[in-house]
N, C-alpha and C. Protein backbone atom coordinates (compact mmCIF):
# COMPACT_ATOMS: atom_id res chain seq x y z
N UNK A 1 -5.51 -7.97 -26.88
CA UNK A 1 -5.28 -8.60 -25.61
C UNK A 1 -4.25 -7.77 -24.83
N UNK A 2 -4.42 -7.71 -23.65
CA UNK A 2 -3.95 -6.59 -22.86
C UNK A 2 -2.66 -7.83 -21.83
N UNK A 3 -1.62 -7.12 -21.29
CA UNK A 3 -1.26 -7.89 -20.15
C UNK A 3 -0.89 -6.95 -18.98
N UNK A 4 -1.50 -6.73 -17.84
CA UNK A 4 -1.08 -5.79 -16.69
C UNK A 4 0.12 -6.07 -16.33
N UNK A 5 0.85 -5.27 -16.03
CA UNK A 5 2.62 -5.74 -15.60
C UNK A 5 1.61 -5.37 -14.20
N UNK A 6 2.92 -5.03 -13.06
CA UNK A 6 2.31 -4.99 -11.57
C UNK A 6 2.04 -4.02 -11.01
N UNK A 7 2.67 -2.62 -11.79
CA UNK A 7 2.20 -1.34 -11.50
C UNK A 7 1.18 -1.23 -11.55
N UNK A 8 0.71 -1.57 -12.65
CA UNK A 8 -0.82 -1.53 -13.49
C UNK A 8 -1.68 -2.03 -12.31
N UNK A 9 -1.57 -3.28 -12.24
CA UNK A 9 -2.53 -4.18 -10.60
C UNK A 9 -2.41 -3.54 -9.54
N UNK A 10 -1.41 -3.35 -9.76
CA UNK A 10 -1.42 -2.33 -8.26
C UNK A 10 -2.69 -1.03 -8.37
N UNK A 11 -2.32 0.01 -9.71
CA UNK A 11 -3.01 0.90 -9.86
C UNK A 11 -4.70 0.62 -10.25
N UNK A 12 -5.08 -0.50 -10.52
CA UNK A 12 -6.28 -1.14 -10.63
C UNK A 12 -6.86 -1.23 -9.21
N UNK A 13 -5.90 -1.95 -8.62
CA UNK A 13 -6.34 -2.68 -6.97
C UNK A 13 -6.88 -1.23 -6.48
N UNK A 14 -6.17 -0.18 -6.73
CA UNK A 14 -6.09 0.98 -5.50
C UNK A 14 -7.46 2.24 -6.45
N UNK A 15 -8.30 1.56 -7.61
CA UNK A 15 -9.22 2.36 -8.43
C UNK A 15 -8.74 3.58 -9.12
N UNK A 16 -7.41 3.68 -9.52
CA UNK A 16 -7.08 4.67 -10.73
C UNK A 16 -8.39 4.80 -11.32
N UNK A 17 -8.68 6.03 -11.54
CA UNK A 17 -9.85 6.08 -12.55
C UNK A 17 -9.51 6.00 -14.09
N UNK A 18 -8.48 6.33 -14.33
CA UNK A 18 -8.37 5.99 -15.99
C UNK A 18 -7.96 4.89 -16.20
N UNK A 19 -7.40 3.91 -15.26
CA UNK A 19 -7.42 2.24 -15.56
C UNK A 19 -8.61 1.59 -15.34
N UNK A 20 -9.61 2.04 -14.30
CA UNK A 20 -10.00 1.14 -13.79
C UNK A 20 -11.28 1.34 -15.43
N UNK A 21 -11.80 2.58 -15.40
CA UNK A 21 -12.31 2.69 -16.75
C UNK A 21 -11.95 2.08 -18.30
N UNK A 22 -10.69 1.91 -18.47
CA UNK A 22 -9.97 1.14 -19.30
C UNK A 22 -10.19 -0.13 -18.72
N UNK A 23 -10.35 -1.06 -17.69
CA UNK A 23 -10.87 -2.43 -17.37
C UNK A 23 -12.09 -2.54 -17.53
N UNK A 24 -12.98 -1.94 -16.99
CA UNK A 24 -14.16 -1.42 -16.88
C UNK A 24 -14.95 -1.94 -18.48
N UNK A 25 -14.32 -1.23 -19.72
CA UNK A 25 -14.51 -1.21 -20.49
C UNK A 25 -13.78 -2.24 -21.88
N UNK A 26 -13.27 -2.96 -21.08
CA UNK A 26 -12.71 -3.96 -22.03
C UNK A 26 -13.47 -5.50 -21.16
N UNK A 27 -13.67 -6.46 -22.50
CA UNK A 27 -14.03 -7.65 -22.05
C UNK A 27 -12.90 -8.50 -21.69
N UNK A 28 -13.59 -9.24 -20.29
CA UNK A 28 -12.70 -9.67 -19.42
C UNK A 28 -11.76 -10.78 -20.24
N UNK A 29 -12.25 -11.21 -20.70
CA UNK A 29 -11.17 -12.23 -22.22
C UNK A 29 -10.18 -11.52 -22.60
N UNK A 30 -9.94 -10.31 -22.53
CA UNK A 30 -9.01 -9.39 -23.05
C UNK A 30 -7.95 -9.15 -22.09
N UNK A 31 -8.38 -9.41 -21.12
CA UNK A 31 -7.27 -8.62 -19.69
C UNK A 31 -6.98 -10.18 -19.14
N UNK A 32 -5.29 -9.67 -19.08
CA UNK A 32 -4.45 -10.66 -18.29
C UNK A 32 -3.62 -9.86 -17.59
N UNK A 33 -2.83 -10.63 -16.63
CA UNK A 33 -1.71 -10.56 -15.88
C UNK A 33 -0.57 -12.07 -16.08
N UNK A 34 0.37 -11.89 -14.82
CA UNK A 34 1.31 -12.74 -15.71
C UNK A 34 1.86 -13.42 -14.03
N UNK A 35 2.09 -14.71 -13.99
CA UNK A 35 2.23 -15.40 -12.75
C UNK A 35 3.49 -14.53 -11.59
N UNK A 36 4.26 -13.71 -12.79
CA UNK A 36 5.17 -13.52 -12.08
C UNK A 36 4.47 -12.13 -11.44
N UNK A 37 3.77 -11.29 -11.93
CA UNK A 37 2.83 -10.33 -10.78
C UNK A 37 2.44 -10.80 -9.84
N UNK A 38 1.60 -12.25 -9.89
CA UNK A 38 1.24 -12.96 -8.75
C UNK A 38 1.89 -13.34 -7.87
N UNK A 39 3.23 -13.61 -8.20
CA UNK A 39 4.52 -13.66 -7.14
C UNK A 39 4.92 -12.78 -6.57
N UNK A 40 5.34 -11.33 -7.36
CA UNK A 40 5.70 -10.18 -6.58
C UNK A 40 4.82 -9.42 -5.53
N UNK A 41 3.28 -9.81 -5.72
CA UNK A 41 2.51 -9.20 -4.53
C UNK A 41 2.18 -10.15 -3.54
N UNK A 42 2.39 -11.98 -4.01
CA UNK A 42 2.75 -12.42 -2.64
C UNK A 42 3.48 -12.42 -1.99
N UNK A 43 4.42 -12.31 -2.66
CA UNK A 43 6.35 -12.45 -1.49
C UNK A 43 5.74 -11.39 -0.72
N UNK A 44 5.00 -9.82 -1.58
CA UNK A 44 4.73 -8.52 -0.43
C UNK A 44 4.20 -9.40 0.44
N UNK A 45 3.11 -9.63 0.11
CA UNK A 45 2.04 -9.64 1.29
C UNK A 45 2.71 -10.69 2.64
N UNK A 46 3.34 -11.66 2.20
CA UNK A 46 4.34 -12.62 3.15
C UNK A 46 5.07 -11.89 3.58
N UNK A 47 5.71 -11.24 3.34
CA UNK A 47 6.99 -10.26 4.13
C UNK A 47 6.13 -9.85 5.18
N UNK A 48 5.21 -8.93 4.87
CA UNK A 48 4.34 -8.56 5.76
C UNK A 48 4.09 -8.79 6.69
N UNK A 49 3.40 -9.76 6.42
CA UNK A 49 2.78 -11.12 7.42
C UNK A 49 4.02 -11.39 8.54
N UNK A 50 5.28 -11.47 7.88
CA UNK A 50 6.59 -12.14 8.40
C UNK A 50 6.78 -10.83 9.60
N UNK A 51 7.00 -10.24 9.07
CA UNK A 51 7.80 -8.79 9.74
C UNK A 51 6.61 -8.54 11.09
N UNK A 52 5.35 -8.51 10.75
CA UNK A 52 4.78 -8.21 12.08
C UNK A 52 3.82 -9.37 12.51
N UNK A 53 5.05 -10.90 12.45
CA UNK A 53 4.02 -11.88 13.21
C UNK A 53 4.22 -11.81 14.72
N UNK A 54 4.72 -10.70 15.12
CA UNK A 54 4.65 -10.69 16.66
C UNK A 54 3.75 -8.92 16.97
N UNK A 55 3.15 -8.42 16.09
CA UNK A 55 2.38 -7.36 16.65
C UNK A 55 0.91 -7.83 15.70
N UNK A 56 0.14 -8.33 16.70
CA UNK A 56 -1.46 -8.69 16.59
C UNK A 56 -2.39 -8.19 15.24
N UNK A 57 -2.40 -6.66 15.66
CA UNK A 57 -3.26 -6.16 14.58
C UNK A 57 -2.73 -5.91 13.26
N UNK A 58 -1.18 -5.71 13.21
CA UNK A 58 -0.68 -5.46 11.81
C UNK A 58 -0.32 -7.15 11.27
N UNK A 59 -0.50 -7.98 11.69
CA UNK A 59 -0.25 -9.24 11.14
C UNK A 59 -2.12 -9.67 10.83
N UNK A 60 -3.05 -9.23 11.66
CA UNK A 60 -4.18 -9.93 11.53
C UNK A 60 -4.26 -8.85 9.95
N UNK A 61 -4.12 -7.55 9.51
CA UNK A 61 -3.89 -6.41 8.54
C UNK A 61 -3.54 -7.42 7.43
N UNK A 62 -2.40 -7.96 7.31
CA UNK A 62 -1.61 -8.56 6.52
C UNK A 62 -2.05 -10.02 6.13
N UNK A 63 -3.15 -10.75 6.78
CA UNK A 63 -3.53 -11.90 6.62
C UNK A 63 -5.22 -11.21 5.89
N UNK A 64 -5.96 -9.96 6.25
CA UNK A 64 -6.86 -9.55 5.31
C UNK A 64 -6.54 -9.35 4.04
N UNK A 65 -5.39 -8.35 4.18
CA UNK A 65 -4.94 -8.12 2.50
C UNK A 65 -4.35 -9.25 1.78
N UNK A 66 -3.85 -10.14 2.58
CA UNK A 66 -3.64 -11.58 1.76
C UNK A 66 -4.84 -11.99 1.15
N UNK A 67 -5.61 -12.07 2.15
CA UNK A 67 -7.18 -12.73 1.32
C UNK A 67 -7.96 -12.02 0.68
N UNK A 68 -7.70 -10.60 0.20
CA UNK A 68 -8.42 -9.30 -0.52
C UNK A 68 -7.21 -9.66 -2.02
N UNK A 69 -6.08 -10.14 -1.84
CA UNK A 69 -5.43 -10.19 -3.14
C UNK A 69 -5.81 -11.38 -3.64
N UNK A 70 -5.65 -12.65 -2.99
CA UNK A 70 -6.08 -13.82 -3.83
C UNK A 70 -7.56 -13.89 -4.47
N UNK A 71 -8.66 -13.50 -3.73
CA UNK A 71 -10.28 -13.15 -4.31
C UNK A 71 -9.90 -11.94 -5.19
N UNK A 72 -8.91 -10.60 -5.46
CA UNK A 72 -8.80 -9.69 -6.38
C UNK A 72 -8.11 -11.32 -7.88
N UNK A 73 -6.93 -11.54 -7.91
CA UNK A 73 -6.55 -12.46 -8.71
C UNK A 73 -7.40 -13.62 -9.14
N UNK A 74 -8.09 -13.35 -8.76
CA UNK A 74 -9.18 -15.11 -9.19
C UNK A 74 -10.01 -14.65 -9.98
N UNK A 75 -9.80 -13.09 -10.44
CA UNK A 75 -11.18 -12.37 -11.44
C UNK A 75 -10.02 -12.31 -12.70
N UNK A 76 -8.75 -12.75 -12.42
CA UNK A 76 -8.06 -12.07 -13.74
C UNK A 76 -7.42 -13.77 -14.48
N UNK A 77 -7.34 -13.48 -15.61
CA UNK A 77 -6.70 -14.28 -16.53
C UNK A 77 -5.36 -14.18 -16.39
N UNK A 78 -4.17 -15.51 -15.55
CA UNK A 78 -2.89 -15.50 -15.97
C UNK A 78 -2.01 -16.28 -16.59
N UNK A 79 -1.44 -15.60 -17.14
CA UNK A 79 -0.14 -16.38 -17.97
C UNK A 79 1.06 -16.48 -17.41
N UNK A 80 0.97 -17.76 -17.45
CA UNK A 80 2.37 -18.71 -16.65
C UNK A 80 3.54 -18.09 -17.38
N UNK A 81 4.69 -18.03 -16.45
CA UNK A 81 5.84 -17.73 -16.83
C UNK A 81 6.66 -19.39 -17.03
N UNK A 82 6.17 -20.10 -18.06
CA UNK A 82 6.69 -21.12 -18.46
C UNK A 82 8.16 -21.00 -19.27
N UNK A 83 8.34 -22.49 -19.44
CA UNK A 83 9.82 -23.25 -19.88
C UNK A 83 9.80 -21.46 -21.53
N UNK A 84 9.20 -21.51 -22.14
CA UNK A 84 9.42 -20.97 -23.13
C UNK A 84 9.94 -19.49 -23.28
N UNK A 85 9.11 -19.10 -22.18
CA UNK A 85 9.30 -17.84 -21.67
C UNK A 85 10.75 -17.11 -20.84
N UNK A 86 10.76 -18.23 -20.28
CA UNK A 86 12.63 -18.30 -19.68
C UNK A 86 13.56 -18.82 -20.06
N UNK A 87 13.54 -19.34 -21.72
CA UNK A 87 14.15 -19.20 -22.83
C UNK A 87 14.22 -18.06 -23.52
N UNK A 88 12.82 -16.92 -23.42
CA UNK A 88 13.22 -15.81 -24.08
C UNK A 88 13.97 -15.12 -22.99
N UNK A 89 13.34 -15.18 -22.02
CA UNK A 89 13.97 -14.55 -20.41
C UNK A 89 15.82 -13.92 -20.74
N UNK A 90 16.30 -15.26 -20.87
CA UNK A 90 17.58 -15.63 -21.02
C UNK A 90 17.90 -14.97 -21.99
N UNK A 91 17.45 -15.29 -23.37
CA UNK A 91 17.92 -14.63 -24.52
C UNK A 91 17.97 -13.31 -23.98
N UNK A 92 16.92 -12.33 -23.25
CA UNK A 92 17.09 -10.74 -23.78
C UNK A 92 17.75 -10.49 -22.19
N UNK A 93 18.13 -11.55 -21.51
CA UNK A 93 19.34 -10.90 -20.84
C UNK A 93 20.67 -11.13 -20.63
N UNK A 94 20.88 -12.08 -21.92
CA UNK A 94 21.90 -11.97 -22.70
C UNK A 94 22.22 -10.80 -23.42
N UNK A 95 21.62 -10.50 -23.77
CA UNK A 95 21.51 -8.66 -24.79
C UNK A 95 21.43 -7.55 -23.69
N UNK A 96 21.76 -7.64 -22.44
CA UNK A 96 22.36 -6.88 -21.81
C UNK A 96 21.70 -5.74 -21.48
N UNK A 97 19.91 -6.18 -21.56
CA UNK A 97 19.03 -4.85 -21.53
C UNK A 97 18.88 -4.20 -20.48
N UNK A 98 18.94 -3.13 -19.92
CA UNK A 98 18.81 -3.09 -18.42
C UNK A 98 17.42 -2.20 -18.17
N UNK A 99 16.52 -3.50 -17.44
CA UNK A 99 15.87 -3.51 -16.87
C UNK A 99 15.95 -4.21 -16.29
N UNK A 100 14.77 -4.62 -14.83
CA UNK A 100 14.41 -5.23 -14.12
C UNK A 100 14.69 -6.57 -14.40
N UNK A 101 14.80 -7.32 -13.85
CA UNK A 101 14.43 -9.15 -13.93
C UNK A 101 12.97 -9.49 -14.07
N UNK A 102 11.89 -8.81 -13.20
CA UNK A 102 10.56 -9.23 -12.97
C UNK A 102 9.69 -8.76 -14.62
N UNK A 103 9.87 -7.31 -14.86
CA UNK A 103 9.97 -6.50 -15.60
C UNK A 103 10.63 -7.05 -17.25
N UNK A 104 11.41 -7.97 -16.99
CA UNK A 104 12.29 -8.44 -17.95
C UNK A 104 11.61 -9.75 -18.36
N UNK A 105 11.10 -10.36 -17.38
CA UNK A 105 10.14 -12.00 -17.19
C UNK A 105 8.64 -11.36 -18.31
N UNK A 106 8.21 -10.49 -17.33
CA UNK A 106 7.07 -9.72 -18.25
C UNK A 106 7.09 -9.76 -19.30
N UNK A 107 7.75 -8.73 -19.75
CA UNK A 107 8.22 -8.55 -21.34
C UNK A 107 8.50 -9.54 -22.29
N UNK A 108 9.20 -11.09 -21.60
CA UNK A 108 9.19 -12.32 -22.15
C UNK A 108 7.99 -12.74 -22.87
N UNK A 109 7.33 -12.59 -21.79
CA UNK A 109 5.41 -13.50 -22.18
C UNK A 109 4.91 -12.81 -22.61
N UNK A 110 4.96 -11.49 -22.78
CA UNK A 110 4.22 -10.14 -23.66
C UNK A 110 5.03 -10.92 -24.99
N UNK A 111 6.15 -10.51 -25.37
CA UNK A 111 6.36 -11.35 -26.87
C UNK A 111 5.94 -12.07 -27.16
N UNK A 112 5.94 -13.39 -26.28
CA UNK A 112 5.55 -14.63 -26.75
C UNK A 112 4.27 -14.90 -27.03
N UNK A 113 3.36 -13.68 -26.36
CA UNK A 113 2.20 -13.97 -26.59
C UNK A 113 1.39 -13.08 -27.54
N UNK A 114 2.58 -12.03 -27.74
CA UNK A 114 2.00 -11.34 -28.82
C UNK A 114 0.94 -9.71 -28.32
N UNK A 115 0.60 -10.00 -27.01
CA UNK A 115 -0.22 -8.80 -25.98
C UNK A 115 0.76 -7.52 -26.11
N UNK A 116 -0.41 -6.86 -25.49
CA UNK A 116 0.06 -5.75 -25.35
C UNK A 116 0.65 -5.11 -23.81
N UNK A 117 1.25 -4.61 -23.19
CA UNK A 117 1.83 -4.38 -21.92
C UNK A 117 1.15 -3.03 -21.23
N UNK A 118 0.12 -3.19 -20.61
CA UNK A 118 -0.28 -1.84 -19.72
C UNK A 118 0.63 -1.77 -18.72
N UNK A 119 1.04 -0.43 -18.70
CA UNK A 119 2.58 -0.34 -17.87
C UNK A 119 2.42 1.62 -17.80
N UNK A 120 3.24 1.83 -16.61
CA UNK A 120 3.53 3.16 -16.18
C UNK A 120 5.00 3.43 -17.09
N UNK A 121 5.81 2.29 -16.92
CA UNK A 121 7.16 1.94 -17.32
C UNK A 121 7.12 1.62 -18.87
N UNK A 122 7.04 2.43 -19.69
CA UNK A 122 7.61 2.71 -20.80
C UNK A 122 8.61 2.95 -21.16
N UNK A 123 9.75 3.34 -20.55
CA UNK A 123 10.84 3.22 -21.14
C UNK A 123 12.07 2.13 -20.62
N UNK A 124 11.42 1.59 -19.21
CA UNK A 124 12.17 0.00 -19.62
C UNK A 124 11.49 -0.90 -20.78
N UNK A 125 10.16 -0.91 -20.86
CA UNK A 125 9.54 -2.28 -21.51
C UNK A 125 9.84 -1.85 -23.22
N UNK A 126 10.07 -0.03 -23.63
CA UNK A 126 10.33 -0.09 -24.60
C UNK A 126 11.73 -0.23 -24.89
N UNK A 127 12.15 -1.11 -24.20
CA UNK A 127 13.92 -1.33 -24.48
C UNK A 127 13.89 -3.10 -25.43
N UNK A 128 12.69 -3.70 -25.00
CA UNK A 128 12.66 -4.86 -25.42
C UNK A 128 11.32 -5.20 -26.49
N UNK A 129 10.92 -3.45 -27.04
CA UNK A 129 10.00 -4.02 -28.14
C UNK A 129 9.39 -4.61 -28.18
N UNK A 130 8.61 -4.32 -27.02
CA UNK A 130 6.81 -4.75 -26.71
C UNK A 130 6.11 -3.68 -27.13
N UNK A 131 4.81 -4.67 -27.77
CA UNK A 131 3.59 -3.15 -27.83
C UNK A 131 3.35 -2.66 -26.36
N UNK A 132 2.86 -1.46 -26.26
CA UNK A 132 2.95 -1.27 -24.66
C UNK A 132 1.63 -0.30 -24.80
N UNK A 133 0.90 -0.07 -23.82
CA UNK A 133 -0.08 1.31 -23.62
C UNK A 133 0.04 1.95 -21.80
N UNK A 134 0.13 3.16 -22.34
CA UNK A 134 1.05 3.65 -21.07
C UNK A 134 -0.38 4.34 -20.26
N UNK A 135 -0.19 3.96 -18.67
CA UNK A 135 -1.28 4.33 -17.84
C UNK A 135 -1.02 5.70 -18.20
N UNK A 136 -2.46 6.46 -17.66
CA UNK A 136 -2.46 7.82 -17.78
C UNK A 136 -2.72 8.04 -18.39
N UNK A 137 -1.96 8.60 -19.58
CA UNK A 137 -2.47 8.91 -21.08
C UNK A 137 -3.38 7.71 -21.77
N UNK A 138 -2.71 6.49 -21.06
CA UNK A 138 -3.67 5.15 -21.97
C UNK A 138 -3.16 5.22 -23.72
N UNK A 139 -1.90 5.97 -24.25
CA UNK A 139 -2.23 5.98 -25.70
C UNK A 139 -1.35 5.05 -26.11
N UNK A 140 -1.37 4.24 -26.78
CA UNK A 140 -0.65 3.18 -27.52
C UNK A 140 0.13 3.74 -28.25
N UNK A 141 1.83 2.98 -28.23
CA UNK A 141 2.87 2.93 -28.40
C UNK A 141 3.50 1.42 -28.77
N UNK A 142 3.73 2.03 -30.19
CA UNK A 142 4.52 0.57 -30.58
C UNK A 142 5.49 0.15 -30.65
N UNK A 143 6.62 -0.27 -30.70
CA UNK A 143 7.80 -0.32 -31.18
C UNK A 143 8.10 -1.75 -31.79
């Protein structure tokens, strides 16, 4: 079981050929994402929206790609960043890891769920000892 952090979606959304072939080729039961990706590309797409609700065509821009991300997300499997998860949340930033917060949420529900982390970012996510498989090369890395 796979989990896309947001690089990954991103690099999916935009047809990487060695991800999108790596999706391509895995059954869709296998591929997830994680609510908190779903948050970080809406706040984008709202900012967006926000910043040019007074110029016509880049706000009507920003209300397409709103509705090109929610029909992209409705094909993927996600996992809630629940009560359990921001119990581990807490724990590993208590331990003072430095990475990201969003990045750090990720890595929560990757433990908890036992997945694996498709990620560009290997050497934050390997700070918190997730299995990880790194875009590009695609080669699995354990720790």
């Amino acid at each position: 079981m796979f989990i896309f952090d947001t690089d990954a979606i991103t690099h999916d959304q935009n047809a990487h050929p060695v991800l999108r072939a790596k999706v391509n080729s895995t059954p869709r039961a296998q591929l997830f994402t994680t609510s908190v990706t779903v948050e970080e590309q809406l706040r984008g797409r709202l900012a967006y929206i926000s910043k040019y609700r007074h110029v016509p065509a880049k706000a009507a821009q920003g209300h397409v790609a709103l509705i090109q991300m929610i029909s992209y997300f409705s094909k993927w499997n996600i996992l809630a960043f629940h009560e359990a998860a921001d119990t581990m949340f807490r724990q590993l930033r208590a331990q003072r890891i430095r990475i990201g917060s969003q990045d750090l949420r990720i890595a929560a529900i990757a433990l908890l769920s036992g997945f694996t982390v498709v990620t560009r970012n290997v050497r934050d996510f390997s700070q918190v000892l997730v299995s990880m498989l790194k875009i590009g090369r695609l080669c699995r890395r354990s720790r």
